[in-house]
C-alpha atoms as a PDB file:
ATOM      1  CA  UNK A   1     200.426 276.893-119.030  1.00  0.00           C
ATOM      2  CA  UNK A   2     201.999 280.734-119.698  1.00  0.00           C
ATOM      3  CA  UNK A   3     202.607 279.245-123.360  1.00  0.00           C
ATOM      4  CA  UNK A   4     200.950 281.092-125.386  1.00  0.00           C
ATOM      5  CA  UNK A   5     199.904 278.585-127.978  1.00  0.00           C
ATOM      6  CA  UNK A   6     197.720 276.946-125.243  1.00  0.00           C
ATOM      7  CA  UNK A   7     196.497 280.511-123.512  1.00  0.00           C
ATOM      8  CA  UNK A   8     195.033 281.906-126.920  1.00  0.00           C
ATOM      9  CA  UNK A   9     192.697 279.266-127.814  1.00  0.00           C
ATOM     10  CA  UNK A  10     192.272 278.619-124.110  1.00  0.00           C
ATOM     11  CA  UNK A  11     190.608 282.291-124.010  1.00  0.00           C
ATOM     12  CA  UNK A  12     189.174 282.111-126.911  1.00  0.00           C
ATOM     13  CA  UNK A  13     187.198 278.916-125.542  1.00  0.00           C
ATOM     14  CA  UNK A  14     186.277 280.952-122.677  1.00  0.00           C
ATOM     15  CA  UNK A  15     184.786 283.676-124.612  1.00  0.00           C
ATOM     16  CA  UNK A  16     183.154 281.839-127.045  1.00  0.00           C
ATOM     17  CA  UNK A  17     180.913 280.067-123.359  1.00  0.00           C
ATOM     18  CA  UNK A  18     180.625 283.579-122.309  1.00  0.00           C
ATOM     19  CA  UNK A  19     179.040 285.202-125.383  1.00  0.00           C
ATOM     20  CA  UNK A  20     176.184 281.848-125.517  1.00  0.00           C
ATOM     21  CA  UNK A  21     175.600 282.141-121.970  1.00  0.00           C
ATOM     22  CA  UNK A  22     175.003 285.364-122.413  1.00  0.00           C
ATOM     23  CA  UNK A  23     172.230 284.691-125.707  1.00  0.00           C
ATOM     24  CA  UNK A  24     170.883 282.390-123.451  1.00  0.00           C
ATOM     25  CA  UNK A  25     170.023 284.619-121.191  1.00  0.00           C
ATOM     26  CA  UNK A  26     168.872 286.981-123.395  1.00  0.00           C
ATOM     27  CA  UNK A  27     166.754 285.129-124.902  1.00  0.00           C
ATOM     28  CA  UNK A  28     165.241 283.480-121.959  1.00  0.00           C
ATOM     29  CA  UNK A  29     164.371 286.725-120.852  1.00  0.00           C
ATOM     30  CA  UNK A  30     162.471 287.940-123.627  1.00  0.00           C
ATOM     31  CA  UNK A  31     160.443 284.768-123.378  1.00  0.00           C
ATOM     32  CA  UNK A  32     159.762 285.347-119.935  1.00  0.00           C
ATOM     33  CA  UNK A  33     158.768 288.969-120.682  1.00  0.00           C
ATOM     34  CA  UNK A  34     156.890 288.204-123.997  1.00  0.00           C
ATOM     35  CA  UNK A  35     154.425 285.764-122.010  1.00  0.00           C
ATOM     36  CA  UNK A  36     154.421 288.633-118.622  1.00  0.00           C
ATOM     37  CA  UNK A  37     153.353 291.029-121.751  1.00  0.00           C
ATOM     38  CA  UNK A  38     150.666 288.888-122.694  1.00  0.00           C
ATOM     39  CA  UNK A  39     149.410 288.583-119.429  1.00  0.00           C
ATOM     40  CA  UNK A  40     149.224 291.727-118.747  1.00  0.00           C
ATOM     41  CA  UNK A  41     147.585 292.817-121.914  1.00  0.00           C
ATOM     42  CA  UNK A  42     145.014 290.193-121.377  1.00  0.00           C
ATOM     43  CA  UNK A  43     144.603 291.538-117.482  1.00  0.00           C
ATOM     44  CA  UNK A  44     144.031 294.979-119.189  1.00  0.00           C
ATOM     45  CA  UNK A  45     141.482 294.015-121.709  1.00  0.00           C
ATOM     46  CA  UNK A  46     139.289 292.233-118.353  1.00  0.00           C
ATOM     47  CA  UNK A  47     139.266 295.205-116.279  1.00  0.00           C
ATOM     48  CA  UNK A  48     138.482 297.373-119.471  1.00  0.00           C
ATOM     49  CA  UNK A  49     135.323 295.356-119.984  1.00  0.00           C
ATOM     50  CA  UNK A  50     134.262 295.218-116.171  1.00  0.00           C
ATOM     51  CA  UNK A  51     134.432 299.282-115.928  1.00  0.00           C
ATOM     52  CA  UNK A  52     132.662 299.226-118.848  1.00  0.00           C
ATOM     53  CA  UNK A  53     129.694 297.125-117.732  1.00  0.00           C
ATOM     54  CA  UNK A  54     129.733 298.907-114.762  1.00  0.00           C
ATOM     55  CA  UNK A  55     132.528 296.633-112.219  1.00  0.00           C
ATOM     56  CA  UNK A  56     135.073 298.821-112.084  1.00  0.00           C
ATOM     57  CA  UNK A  57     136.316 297.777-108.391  1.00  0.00           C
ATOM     58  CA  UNK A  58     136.771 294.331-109.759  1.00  0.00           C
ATOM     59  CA  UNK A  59     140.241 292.844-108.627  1.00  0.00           C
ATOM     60  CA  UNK A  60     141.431 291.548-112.183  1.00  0.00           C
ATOM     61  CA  UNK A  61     145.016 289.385-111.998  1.00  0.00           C
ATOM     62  CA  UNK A  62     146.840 286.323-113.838  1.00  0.00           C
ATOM     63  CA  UNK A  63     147.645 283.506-112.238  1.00  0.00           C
ATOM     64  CA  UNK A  64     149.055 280.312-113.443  1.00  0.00           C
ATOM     65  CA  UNK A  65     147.116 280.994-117.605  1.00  0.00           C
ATOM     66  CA  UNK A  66     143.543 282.007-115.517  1.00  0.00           C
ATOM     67  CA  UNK A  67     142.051 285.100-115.315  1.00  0.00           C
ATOM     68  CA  UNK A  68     141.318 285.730-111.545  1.00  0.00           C
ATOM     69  CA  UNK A  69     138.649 287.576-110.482  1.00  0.00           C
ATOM     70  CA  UNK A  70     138.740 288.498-106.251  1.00  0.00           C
ATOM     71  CA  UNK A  71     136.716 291.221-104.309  1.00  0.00           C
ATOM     72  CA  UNK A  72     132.982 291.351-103.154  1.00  0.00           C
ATOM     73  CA  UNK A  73     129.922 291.343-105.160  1.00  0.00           C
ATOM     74  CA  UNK A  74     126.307 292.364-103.383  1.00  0.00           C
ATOM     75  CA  UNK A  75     124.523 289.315-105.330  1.00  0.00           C
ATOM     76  CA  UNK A  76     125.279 285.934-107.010  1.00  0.00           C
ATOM     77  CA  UNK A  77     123.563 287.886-109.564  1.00  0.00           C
ATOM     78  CA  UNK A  78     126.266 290.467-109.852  1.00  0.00           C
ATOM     79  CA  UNK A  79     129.135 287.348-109.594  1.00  0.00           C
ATOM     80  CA  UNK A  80     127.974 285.790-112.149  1.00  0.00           C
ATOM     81  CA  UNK A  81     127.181 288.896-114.343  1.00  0.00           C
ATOM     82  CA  UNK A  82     131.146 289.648-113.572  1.00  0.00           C
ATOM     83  CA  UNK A  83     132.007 286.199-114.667  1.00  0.00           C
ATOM     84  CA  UNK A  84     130.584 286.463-117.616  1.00  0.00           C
ATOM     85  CA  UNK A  85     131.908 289.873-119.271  1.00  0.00           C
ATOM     86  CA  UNK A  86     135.380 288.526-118.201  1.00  0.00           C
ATOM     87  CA  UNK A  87     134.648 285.219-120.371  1.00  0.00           C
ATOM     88  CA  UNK A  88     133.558 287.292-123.638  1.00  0.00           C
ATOM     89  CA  UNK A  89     137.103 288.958-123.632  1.00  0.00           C
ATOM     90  CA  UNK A  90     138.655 287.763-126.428  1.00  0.00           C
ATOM     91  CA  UNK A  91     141.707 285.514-125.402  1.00  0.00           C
ATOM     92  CA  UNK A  92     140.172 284.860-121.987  1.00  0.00           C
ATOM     93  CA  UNK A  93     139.762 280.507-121.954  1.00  0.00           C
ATOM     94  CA  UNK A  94     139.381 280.297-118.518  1.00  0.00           C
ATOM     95  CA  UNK A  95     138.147 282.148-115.621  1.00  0.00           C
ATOM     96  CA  UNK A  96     138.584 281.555-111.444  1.00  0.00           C
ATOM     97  CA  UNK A  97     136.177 283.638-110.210  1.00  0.00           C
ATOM     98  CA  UNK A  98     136.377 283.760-106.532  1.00  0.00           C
ATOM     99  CA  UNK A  99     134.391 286.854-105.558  1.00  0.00           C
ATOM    100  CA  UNK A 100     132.637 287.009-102.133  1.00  0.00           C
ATOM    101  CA  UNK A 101     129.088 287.440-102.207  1.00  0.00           C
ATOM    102  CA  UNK A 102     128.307 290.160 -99.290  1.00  0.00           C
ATOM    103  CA  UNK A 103     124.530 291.140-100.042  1.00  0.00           C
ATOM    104  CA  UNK A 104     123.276 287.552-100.113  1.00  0.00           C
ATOM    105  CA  UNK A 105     120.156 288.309-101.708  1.00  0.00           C
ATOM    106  CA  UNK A 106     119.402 287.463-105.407  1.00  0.00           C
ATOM    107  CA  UNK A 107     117.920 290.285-107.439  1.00  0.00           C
ATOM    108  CA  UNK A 108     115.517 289.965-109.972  1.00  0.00           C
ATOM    109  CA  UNK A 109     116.446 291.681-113.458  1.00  0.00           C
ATOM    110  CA  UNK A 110     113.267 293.801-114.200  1.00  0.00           C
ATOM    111  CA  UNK A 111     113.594 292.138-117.818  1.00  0.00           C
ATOM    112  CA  UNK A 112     112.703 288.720-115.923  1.00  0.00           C
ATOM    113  CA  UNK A 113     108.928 287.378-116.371  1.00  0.00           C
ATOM    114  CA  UNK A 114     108.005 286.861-113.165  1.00  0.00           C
ATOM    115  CA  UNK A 115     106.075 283.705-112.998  1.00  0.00           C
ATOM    116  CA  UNK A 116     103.883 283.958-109.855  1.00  0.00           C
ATOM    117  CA  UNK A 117     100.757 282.559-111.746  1.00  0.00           C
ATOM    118  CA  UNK A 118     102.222 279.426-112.862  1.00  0.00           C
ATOM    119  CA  UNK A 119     102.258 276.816-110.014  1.00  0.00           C
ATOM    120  CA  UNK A 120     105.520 274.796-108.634  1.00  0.00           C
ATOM    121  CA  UNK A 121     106.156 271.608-110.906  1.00  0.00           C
ATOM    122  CA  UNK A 122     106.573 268.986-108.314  1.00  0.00           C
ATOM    123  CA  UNK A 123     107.309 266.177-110.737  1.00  0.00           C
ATOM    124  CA  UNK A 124     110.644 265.639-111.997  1.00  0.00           C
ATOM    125  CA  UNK A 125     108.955 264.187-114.951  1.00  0.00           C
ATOM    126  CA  UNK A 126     107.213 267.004-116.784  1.00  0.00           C
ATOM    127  CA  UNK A 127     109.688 269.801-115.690  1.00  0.00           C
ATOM    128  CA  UNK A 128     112.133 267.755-117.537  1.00  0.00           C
ATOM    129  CA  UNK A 129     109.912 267.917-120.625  1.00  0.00           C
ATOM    130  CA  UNK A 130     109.476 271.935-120.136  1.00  0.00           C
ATOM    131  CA  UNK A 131     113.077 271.844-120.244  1.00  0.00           C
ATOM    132  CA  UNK A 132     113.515 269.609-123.073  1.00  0.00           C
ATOM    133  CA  UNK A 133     111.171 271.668-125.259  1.00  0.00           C
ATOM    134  CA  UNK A 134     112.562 274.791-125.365  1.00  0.00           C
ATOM    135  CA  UNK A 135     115.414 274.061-127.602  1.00  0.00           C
ATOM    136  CA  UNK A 136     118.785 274.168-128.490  1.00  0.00           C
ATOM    137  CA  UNK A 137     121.387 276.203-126.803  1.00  0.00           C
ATOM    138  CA  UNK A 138     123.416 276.759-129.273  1.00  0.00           C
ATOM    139  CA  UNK A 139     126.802 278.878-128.982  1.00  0.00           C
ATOM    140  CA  UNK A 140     129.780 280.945-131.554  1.00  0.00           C
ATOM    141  CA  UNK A 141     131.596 278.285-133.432  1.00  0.00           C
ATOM    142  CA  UNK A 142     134.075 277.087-131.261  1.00  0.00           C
ATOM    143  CA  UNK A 143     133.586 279.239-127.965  1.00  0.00           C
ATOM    144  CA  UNK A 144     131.265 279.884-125.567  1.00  0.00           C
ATOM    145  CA  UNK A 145     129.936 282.981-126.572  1.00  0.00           C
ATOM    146  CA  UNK A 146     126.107 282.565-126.596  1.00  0.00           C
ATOM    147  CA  UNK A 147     124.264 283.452-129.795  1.00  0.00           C
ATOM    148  CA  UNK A 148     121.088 285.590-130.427  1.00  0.00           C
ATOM    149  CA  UNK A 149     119.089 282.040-130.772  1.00  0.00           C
ATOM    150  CA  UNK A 150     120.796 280.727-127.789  1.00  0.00           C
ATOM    151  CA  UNK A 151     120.252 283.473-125.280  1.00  0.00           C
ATOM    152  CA  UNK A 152     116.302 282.819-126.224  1.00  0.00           C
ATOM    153  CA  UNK A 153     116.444 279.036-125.346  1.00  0.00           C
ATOM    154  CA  UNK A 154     118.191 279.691-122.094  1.00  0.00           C
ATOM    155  CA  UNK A 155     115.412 282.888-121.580  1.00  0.00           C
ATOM    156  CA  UNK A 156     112.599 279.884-121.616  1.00  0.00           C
ATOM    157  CA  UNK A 157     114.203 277.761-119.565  1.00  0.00           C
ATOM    158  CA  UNK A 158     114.669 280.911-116.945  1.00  0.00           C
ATOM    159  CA  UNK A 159     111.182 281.310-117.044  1.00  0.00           C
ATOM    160  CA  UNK A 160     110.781 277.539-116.478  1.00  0.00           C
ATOM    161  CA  UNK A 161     113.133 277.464-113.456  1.00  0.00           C
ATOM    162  CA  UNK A 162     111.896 280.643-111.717  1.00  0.00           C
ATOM    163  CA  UNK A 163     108.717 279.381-112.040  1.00  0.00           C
ATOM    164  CA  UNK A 164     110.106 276.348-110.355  1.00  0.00           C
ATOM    165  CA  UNK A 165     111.511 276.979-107.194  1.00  0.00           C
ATOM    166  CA  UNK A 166     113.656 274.643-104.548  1.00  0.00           C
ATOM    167  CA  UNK A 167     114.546 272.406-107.561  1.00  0.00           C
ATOM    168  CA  UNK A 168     117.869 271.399-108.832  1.00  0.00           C
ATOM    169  CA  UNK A 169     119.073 271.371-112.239  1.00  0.00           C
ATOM    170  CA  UNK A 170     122.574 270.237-113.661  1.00  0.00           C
ATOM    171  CA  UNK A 171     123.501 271.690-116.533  1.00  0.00           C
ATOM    172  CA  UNK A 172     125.690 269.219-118.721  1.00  0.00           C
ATOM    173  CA  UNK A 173     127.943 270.616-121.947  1.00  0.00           C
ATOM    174  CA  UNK A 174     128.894 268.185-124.726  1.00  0.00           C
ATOM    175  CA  UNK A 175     130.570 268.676-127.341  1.00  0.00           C
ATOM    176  CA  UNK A 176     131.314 266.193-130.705  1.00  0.00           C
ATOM    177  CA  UNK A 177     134.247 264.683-131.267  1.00  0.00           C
ATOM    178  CA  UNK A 178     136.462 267.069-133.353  1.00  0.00           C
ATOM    179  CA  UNK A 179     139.620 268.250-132.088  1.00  0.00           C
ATOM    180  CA  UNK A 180     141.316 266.832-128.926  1.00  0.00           C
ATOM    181  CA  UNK A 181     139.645 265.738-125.821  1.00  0.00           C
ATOM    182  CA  UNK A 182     140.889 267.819-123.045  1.00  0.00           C
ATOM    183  CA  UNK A 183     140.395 270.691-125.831  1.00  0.00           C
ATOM    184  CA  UNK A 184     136.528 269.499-126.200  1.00  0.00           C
ATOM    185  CA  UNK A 185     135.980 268.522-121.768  1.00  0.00           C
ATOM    186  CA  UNK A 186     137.044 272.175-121.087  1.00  0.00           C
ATOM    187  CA  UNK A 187     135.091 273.602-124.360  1.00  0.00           C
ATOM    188  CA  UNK A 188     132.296 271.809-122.608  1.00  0.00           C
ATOM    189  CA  UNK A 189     132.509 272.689-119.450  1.00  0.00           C
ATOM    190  CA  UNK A 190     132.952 276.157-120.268  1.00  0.00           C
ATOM    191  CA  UNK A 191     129.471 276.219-122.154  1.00  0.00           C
ATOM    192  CA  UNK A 192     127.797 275.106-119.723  1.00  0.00           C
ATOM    193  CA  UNK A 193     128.978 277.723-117.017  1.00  0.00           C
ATOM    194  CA  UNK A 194     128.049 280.233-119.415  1.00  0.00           C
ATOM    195  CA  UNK A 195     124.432 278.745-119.801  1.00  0.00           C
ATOM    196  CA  UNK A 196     124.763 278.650-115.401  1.00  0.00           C
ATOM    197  CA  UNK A 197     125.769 281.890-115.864  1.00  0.00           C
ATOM    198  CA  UNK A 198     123.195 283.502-117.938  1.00  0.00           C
ATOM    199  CA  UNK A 199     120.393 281.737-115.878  1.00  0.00           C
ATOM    200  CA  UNK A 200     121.460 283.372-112.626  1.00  0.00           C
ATOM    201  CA  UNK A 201     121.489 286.659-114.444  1.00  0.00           C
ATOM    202  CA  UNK A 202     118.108 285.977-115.497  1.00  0.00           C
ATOM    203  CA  UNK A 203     116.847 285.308-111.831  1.00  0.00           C
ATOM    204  CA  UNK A 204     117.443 281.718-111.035  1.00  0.00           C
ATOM    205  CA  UNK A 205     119.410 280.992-108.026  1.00  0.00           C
ATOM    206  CA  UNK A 206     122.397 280.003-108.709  1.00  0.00           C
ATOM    207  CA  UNK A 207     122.940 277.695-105.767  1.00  0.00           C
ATOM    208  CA  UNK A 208     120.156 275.233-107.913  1.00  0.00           C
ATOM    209  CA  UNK A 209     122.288 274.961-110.121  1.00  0.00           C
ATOM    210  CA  UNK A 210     125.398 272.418-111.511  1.00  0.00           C
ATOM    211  CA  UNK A 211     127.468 272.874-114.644  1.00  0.00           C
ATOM    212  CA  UNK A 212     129.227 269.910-115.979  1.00  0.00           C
ATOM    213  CA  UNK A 213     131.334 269.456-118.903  1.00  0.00           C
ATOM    214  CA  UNK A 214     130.938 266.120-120.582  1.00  0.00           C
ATOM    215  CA  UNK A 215     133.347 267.024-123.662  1.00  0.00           C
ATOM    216  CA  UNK A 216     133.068 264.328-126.355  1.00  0.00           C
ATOM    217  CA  UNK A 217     132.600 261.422-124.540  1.00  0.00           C
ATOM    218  CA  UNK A 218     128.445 261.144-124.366  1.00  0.00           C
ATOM    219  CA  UNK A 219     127.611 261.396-128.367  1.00  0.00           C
ATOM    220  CA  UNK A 220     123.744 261.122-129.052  1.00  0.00           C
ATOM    221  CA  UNK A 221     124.667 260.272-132.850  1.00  0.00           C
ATOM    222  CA  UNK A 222     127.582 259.303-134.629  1.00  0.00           C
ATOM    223  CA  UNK A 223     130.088 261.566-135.066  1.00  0.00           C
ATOM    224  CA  UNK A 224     130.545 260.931-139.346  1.00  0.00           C
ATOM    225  CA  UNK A 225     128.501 263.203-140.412  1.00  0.00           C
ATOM    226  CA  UNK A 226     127.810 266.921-140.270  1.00  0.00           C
ATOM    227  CA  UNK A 227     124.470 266.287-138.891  1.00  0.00           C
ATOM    228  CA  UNK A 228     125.457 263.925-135.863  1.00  0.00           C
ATOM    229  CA  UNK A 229     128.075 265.931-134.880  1.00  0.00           C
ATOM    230  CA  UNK A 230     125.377 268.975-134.797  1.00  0.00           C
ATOM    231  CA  UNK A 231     123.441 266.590-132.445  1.00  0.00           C
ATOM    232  CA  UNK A 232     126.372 265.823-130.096  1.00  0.00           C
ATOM    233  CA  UNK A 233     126.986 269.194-129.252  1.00  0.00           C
ATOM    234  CA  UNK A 234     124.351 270.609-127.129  1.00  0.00           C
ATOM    235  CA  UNK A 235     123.340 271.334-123.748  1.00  0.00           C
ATOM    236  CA  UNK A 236     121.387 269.295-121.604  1.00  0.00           C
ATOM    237  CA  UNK A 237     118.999 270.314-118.524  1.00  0.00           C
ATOM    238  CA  UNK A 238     119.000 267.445-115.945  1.00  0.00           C
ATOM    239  CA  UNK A 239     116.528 267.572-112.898  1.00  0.00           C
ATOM    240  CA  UNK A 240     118.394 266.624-110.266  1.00  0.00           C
ATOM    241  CA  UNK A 241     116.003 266.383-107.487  1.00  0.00           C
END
């Protein structure tokens, strides 16, 4: 084995398992550091937007691709308000908000109509049909950013539901069926916690309430056409009890 002819290339060998272990590291590494980056950035962006809407003591992290929200909040109002601002970040897709609520008490917005002259709908029946009547949620192409004409809708139906009180609405998300369907279940359900989510800002209780992503998998019309696909995705205001 001192031979030289078979210590050279022997070495050589060596090196050669050395210098790729090495790359692999390397690069392995930068992966690792390019997604940690990412995160971080992301993280960053969150906590930027909660000071900004006045939640600066917000505890913003990453964990596992969410966004993870943790501290106290005085009202559901106020959880819900922080839920939201950290779903408009850009390259937020989903959000674990697990604030603890330490006020208990849900505060009216003073832009809310209250609705004190308007008696209790007892009937599941024609509080459905308020419901059904006040339009179409509709939302940014492909997020679920509400738009100008969606934030009215769900302002009616906060009128409706405060003037409702004690019952319980599920809010279902559907979607049509372009793209893939875990893509278009977690579009879906993430529409319809925004529409939760803009209700309890707007004075509804948010224990009332239920969001449920249906994705692509309840279509109203067929999904050919520009127009059917239109219908499929909406948001739907079930009376639960």
């Amino acid at each position: 084995m001192t031979d030289p002819r078979f210590l050279i290339p022997l070495a050589l060998f060596l090196l050669a398992i050395f210098v790729i272990t090495l790359a692999w590291r390397s690069n392995s590494v930068g992966s690792d550091e390019t997604a940690a980056s990412t995160g971080d950035a992301l993280v960053d962006d969150v906590r930027a937007a909660e000071a900004r809407a006045g939640f600066g003591n917000v505890v913003v992290r990453e964990e596992g691709g969410l966004i993870v929200l943790e501290g106290q909040a005085q009202t559901s109002t106020d959880a819900a308000a922080i839920g939201a601002v950290a779903r408009s970040v850009e390259g937020v897709s989903s959000v674990d908000n697990r604030l603890v609520i330490v006020g208990g008490a849900i505060e009216l917005p003073s832009t809310t109509i209250a609705a004190t002259a308007a008696p209790a709908d007892t009937g599941a029946s024609p509080l459905a049909s308020q419901l059904a009547d006040v339009g179409r949620v509709t939302f940014e192409s492909g997020s679920a950013s509400l738009t100008a004409e969606g934030l009215k809708t769900v302002d009616a139906a906060a009128r409706i539901l405060v003037a409702n009180p004690g019952v319980r609405i599920e809010i279902h998300g559907h979607t049509d069926a372009s793209g893939d369907t875990i893509s278009n279940e977690a579009l879906s359900q993430s529409r319809a916690e925004a529409v939760l989510d803009a209700l309890v800002i707007r004075g509804v209780d948010g224990q009332r309430l239920t969001a449920i992503g249906f994705g692509e998998s309840q279509p109203v019309a067929p999904n050919i056409t520009d127009d059917g696909r239109a219908e499929n995705r909406r948001i739907e205001f079930i009376v639960a009890s």
